[in-house]
N, C-alpha and C. Protein backbone atom coordinates (compact mmCIF):
# COMPACT_ATOMS: atom_id res chain seq x y z
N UNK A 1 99.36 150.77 129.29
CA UNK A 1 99.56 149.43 129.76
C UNK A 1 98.37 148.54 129.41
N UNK A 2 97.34 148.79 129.21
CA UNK A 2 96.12 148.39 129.15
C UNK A 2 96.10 147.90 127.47
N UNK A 3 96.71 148.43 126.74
CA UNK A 3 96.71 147.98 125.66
C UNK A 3 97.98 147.00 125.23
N UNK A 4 98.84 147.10 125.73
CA UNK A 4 99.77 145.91 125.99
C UNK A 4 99.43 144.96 126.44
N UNK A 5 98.70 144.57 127.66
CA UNK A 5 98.05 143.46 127.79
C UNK A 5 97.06 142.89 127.07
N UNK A 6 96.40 143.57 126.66
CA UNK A 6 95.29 142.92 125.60
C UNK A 6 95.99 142.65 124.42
N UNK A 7 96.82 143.76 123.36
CA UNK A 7 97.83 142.93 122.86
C UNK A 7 98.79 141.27 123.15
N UNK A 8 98.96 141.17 124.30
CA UNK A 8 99.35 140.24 124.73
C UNK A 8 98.55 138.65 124.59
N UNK A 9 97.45 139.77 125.21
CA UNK A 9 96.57 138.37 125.17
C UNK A 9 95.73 137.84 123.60
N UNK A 10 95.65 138.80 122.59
CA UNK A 10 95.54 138.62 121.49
C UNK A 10 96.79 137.27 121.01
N UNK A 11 97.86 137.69 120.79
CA UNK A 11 98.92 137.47 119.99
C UNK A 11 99.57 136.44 120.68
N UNK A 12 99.61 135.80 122.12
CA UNK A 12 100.18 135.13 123.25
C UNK A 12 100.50 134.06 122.58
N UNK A 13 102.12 133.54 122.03
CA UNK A 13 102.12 131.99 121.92
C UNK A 13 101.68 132.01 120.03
N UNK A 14 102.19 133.61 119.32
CA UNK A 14 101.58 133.12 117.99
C UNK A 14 103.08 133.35 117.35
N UNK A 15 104.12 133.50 118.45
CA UNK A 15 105.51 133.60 117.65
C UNK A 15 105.97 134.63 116.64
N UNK A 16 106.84 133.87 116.14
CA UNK A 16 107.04 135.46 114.83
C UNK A 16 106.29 135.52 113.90
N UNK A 17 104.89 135.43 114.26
CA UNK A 17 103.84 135.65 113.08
C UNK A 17 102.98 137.10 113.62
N UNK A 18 103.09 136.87 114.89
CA UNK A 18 102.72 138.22 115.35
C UNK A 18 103.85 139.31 115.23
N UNK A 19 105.29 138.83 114.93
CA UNK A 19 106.14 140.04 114.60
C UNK A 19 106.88 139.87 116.44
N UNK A 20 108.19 140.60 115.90
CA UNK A 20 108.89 140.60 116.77
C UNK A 20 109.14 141.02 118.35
N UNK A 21 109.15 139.91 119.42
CA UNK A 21 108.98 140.05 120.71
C UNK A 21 107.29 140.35 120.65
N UNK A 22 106.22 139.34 120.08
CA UNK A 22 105.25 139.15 120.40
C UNK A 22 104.86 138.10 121.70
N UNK A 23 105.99 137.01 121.05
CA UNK A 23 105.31 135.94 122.36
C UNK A 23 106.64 135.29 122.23
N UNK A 24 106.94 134.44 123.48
CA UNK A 24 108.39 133.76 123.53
C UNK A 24 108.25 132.15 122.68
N UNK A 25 107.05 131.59 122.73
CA UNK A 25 107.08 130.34 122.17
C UNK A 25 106.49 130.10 120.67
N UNK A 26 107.40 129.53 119.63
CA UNK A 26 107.02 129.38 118.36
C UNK A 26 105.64 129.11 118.30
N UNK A 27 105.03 129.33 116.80
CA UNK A 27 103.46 129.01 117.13
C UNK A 27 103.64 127.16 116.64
N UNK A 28 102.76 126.73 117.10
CA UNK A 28 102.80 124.99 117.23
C UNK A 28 101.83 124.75 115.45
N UNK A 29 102.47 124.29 114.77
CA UNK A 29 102.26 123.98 113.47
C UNK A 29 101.69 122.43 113.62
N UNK A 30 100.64 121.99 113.43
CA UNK A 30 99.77 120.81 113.55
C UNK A 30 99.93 120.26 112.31
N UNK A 31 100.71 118.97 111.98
CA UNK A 31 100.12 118.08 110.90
C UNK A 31 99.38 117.20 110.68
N UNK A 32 98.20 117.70 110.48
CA UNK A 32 96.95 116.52 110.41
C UNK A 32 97.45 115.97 109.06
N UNK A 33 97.35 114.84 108.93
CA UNK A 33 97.31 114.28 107.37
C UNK A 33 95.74 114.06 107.32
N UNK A 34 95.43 114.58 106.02
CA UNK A 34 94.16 114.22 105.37
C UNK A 34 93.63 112.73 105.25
N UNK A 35 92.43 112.55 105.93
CA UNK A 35 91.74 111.12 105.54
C UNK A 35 91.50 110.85 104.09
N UNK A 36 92.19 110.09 103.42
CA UNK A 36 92.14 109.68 102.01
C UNK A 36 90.46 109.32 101.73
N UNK A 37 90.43 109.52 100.13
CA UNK A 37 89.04 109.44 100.00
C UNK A 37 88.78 108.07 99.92
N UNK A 38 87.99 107.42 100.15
CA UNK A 38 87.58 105.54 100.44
C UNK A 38 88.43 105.39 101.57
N UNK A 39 89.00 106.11 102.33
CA UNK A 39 89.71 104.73 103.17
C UNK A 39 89.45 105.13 104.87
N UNK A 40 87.73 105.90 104.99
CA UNK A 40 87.37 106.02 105.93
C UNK A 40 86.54 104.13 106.33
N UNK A 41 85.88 104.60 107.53
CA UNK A 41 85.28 103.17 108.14
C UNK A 41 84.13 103.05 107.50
N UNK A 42 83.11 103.63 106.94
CA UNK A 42 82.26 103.65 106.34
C UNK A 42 82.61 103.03 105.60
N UNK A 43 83.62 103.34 104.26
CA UNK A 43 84.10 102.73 103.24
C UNK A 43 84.39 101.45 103.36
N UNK A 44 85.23 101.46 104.48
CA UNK A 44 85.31 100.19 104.47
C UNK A 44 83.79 98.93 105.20
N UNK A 45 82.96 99.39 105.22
CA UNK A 45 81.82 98.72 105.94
C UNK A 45 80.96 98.39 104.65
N UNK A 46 80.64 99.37 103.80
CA UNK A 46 80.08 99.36 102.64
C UNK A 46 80.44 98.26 101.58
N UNK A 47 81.83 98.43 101.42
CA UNK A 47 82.64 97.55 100.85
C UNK A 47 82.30 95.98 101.14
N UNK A 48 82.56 96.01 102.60
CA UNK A 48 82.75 94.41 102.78
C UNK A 48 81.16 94.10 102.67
N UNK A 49 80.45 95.00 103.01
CA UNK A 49 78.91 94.47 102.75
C UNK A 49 78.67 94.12 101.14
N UNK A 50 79.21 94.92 100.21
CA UNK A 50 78.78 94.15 98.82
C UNK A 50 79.10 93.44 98.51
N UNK A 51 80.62 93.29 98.99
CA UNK A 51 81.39 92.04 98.18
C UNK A 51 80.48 90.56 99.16
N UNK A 52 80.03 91.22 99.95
CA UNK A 52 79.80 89.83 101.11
C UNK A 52 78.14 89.37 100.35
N UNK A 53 77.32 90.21 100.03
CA UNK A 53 75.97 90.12 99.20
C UNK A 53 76.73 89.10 98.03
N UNK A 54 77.20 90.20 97.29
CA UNK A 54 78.11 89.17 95.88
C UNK A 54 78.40 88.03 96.06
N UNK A 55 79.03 87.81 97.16
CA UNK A 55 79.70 86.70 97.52
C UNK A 55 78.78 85.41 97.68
N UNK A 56 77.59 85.78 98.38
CA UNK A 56 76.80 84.82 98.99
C UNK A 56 75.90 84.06 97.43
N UNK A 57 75.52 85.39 96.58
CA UNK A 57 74.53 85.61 96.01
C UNK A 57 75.23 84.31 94.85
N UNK A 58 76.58 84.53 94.18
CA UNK A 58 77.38 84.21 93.08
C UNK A 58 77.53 82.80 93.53
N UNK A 59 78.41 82.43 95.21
CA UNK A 59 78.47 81.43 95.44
C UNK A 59 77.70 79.99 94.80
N UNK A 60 76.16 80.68 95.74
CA UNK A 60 75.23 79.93 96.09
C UNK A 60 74.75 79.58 94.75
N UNK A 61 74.52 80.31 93.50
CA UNK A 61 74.20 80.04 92.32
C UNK A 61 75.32 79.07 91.64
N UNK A 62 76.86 79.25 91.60
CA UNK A 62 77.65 78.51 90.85
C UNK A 62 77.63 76.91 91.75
N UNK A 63 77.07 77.25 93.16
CA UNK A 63 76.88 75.75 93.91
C UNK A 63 76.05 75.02 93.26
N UNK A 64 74.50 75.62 93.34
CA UNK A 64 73.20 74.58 92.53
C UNK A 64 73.03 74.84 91.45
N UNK A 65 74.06 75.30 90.47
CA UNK A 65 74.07 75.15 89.11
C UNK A 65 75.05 74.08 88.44
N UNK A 66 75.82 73.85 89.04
CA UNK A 66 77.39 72.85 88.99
C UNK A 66 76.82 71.22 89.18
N UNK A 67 77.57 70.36 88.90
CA UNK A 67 77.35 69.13 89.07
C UNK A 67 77.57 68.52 90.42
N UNK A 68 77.45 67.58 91.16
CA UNK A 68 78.17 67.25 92.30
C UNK A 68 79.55 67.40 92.53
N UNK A 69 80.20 67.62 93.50
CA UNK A 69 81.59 67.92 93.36
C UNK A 69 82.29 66.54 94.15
N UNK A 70 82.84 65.84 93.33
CA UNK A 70 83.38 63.84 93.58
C UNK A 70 84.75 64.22 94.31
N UNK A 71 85.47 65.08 93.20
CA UNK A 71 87.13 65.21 93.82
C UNK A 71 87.02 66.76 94.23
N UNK A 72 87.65 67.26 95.13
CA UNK A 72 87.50 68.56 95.79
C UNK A 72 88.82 69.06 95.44
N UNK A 73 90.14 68.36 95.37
CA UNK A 73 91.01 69.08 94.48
C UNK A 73 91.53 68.77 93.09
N UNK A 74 90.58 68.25 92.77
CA UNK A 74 89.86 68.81 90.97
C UNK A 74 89.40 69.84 90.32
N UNK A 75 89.88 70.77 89.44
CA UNK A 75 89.18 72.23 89.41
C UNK A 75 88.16 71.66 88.62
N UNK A 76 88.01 70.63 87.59
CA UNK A 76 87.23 70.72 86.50
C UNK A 76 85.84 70.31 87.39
N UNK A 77 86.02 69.26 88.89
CA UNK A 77 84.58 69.27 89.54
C UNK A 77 83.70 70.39 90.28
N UNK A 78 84.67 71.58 90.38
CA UNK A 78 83.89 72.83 91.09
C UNK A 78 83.46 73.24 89.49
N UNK A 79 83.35 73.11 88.25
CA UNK A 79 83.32 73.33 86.96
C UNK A 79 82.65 72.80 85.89
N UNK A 80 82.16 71.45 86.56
CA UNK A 80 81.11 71.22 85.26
C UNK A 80 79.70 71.52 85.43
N UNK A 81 79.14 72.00 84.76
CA UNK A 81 77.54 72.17 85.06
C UNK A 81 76.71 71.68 84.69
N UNK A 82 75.45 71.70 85.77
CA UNK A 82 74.83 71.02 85.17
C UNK A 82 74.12 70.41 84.26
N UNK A 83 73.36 69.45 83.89
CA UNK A 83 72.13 69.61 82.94
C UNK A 83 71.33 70.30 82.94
N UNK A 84 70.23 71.31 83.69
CA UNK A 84 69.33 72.12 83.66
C UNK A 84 70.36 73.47 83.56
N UNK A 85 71.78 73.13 83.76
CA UNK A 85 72.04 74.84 83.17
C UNK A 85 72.53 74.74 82.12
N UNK A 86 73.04 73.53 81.43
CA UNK A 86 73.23 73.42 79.98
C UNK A 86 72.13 73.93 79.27
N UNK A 87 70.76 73.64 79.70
CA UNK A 87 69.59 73.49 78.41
C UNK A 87 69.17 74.99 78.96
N UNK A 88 69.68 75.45 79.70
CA UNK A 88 69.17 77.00 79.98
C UNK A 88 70.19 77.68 79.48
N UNK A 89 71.20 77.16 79.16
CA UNK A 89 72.09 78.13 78.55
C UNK A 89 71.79 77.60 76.99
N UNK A 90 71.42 77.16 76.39
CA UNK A 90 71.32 76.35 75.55
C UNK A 90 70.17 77.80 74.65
N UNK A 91 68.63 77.94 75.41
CA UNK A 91 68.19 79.41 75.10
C UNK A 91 68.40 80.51 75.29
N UNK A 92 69.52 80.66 76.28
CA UNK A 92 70.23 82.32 76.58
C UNK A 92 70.90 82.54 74.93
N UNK A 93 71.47 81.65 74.52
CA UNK A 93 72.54 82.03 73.81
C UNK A 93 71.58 82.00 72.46
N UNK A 94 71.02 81.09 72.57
CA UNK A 94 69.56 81.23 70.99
C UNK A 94 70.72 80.41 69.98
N UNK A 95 71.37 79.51 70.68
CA UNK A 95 72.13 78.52 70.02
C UNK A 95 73.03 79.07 68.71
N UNK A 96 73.41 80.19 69.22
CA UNK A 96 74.91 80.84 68.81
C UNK A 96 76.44 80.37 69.16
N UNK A 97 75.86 80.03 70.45
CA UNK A 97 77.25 79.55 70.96
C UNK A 97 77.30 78.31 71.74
N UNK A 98 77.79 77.04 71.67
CA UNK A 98 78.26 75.68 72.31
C UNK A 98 77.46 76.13 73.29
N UNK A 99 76.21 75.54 74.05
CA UNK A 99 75.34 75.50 76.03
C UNK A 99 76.52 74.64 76.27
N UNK A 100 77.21 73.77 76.27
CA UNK A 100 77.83 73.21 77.26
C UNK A 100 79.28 74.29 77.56
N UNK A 101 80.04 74.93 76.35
CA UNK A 101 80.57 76.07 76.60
C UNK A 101 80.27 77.17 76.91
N UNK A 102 79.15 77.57 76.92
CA UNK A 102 78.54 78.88 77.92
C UNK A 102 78.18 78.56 79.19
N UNK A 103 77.51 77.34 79.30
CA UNK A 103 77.54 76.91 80.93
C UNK A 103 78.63 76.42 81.44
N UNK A 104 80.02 75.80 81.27
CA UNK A 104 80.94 75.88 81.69
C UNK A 104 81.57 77.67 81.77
N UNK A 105 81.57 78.12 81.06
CA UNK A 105 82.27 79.86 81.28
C UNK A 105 81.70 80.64 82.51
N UNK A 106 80.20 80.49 82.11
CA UNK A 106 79.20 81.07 83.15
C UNK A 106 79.71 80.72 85.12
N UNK A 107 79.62 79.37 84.91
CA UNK A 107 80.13 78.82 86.25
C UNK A 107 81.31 78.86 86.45
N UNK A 108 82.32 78.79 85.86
CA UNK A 108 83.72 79.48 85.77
C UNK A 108 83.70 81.15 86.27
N UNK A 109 83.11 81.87 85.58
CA UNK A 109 83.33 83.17 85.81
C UNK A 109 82.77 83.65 87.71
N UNK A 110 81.11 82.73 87.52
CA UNK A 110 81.05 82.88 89.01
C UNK A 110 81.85 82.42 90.31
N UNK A 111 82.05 81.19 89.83
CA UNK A 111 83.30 80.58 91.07
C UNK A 111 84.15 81.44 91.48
N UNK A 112 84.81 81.41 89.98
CA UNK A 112 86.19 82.92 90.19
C UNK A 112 85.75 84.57 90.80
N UNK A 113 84.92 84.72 90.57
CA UNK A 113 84.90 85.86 90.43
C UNK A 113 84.08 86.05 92.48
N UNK A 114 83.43 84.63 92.99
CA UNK A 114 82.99 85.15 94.61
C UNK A 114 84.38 84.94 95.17
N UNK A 115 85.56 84.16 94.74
CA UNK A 115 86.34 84.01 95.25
C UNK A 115 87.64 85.13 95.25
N UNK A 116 87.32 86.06 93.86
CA UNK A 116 88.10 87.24 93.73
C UNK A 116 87.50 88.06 95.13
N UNK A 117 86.56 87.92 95.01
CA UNK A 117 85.36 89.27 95.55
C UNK A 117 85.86 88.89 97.53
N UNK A 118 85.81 87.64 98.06
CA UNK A 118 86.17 87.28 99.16
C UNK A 118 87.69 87.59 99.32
N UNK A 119 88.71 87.42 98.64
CA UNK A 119 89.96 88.17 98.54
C UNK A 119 90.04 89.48 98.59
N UNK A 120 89.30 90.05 98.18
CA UNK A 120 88.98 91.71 97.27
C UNK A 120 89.95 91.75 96.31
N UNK A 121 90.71 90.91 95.40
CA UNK A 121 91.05 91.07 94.27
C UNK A 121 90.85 91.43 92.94
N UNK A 122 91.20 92.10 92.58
CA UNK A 122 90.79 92.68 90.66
C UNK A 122 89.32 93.01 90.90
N UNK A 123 88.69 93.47 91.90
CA UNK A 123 87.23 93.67 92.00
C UNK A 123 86.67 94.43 91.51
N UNK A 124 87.11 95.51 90.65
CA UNK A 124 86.54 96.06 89.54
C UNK A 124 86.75 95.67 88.20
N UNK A 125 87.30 94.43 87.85
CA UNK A 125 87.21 93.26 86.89
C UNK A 125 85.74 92.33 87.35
N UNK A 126 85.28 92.26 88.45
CA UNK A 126 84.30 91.92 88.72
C UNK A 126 83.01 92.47 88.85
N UNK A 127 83.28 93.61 89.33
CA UNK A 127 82.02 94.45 89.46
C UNK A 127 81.78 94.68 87.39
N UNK A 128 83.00 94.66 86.63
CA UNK A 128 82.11 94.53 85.51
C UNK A 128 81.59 93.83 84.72
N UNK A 129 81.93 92.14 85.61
CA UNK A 129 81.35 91.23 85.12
C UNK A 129 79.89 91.29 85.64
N UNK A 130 79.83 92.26 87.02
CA UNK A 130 78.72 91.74 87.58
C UNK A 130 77.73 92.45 86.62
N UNK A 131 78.23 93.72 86.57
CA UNK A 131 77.30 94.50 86.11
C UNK A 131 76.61 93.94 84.52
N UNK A 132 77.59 93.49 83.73
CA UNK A 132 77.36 93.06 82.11
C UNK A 132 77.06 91.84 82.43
N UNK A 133 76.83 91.19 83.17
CA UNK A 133 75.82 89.40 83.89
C UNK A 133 74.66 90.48 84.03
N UNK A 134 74.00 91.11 84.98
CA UNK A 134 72.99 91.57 85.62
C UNK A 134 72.34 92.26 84.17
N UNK A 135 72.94 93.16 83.13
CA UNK A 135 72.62 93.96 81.99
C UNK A 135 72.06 92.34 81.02
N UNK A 136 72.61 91.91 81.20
CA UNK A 136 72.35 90.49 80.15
C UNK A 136 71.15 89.67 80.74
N UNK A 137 71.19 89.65 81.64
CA UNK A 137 69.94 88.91 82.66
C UNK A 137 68.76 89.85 82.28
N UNK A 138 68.74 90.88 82.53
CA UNK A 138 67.76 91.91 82.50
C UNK A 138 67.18 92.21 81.24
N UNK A 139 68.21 92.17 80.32
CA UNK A 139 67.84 92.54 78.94
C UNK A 139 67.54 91.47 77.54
N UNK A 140 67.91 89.64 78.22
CA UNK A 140 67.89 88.78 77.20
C UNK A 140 67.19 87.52 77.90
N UNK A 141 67.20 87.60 79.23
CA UNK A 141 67.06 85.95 79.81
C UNK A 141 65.63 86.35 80.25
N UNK A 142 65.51 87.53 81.42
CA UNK A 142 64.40 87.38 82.48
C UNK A 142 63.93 88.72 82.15
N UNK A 143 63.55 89.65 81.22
CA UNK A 143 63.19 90.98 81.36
C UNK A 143 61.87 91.11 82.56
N UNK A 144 60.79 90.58 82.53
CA UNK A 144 60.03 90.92 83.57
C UNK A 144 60.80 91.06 85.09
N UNK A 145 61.70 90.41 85.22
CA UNK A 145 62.34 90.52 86.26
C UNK A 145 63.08 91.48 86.58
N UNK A 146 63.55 92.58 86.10
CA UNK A 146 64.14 94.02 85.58
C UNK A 146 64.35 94.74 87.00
N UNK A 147 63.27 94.35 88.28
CA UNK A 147 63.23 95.30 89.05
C UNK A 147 64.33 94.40 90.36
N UNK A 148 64.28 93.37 90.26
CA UNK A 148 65.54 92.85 91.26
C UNK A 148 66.66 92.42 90.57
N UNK A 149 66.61 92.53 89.04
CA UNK A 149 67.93 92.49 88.61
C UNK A 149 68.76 94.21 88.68
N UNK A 150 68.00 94.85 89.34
CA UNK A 150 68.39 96.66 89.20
C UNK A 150 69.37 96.48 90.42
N UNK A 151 69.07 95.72 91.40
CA UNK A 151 69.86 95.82 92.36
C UNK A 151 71.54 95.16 92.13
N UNK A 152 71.33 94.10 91.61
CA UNK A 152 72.77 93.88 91.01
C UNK A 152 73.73 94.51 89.98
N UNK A 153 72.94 95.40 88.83
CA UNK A 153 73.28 96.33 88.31
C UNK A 153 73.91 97.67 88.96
N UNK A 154 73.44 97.38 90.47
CA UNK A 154 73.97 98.75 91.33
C UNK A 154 75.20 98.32 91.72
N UNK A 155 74.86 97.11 92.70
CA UNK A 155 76.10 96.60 93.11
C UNK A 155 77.55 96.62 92.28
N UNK A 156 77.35 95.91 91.01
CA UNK A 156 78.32 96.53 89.71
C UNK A 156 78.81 96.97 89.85
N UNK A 157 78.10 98.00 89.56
CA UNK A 157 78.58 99.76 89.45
C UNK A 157 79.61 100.37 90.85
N UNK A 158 78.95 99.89 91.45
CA UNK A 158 79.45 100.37 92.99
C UNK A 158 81.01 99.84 92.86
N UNK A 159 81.17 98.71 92.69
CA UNK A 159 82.41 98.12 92.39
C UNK A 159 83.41 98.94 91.22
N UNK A 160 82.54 99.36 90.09
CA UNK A 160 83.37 99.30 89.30
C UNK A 160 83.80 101.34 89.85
N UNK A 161 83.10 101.58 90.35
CA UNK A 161 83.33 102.91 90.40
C UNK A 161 84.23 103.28 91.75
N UNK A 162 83.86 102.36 92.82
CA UNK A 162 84.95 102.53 94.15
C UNK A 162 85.59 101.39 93.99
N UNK A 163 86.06 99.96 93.79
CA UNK A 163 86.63 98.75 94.05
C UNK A 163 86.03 98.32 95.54
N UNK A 164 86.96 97.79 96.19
CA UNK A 164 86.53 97.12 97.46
C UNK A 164 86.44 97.78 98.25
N UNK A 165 87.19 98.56 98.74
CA UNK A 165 87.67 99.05 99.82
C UNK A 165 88.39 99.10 100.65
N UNK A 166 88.89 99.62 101.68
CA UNK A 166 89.66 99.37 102.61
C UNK A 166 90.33 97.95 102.80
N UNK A 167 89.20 97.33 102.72
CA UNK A 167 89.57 95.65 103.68
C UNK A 167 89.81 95.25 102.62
N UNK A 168 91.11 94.93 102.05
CA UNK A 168 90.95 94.43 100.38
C UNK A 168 92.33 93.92 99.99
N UNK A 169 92.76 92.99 99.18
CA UNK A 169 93.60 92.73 98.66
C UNK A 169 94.44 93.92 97.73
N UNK A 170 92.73 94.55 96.99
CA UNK A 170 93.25 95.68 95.98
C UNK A 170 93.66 96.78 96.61
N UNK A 171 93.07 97.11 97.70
CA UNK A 171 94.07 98.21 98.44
C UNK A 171 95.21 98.40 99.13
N UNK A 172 95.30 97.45 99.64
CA UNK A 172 96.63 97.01 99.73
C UNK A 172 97.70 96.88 98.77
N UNK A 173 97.14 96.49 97.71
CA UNK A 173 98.38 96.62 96.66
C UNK A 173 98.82 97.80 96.16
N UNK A 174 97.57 98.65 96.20
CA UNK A 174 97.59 100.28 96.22
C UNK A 174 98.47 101.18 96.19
N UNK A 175 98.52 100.94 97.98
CA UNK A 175 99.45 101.65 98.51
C UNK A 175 100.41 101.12 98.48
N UNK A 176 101.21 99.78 98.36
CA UNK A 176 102.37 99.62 97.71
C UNK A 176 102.79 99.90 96.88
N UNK A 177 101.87 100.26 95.88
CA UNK A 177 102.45 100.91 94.01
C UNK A 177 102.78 102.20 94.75
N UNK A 178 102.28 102.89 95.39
CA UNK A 178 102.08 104.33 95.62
C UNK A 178 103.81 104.35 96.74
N UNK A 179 104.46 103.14 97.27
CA UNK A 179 105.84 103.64 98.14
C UNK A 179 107.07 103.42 96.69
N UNK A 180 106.64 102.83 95.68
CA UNK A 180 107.58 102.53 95.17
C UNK A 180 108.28 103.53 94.58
């Protein structure tokens, strides 16, 4: 008898896995679904913190680089730039290419691209603008400056290698490709 009970209490409640007339109640089969990779809270904290750096950083530059803005639903006034970024684009480019067409693109790309980044849209279309802006900064405009342009080169990357995250336009669309 003594070994029947301890049998018992071994096997109690493990069903027909312990074999027949072990225990009266099936064993309880748990479905955890797996936490997807990026779409813990971290992820999503990380996320909104770069795009929100990006955001501020891109803004604030396509603001005091741009001309005054007269009509507000005018795209071409969030779009023309200024004179001091004409004649600075004017030596980025080493007069290869139109300064008034590289400083219009330049401020184009930033506008668009804090406003992708605040959506979380196409954000790894951005993170590789950021990254090939930050590689170009570093390597043609400001090289002494190399050690705080490293940080935007990260940010990039970070983008281009996770996207946004959680909180995102792009993930969301995600998982809609993924019911269809």
């Amino acid at each position: 008898m003594k070994d029947a009970s301890q049998f018992e209490r071994l096997f109690m409640g493990a069903g027909e896995a312990a074999g027949p007339g072990a225990g009266g109640a099936p064993p309880v089969v748990r479905s955890e679904s797996p936490v997807r990779r990026g779409a813990g809270i971290r992820d999503a904290v990380i996320g909104l913190a770069v795009r929100a750096v990006l955001i501020v950083q891109m803004w604030s530059w396509s603001r005091a680089n741009a001309a005054a803005v007269e009509d507000p639903l005018s795209w071409r006034a969030w779009v023309t730039p200024a004179e001091g970024l004409q004649s600075a684009a004017q030596i980025w480019t080493q007069g290869h290419v139109d300064a008034g067409f590289a400083a219009f693109l330049l401020l184009t790309v930033a506008t668009l691209a804090s406003l992708s980044l605040a959506a979380g849209f196409l954000t790894r279309l951005t993170g590789i603008a950021v990254f090939l802006g930050a590689l170009w900064h570093m390597l043609f405009i400001l090289p002494e400056a190399f050690t705080s342009t490293v940080a935007y080169l990260a940010l990039g990357l970070y983008l281009i290698l996770r996207g946004a995250g959680p909180v995102s336009l792009d993930w969301a669309l995600a998982r809609l490709a993924r019911l269809a």
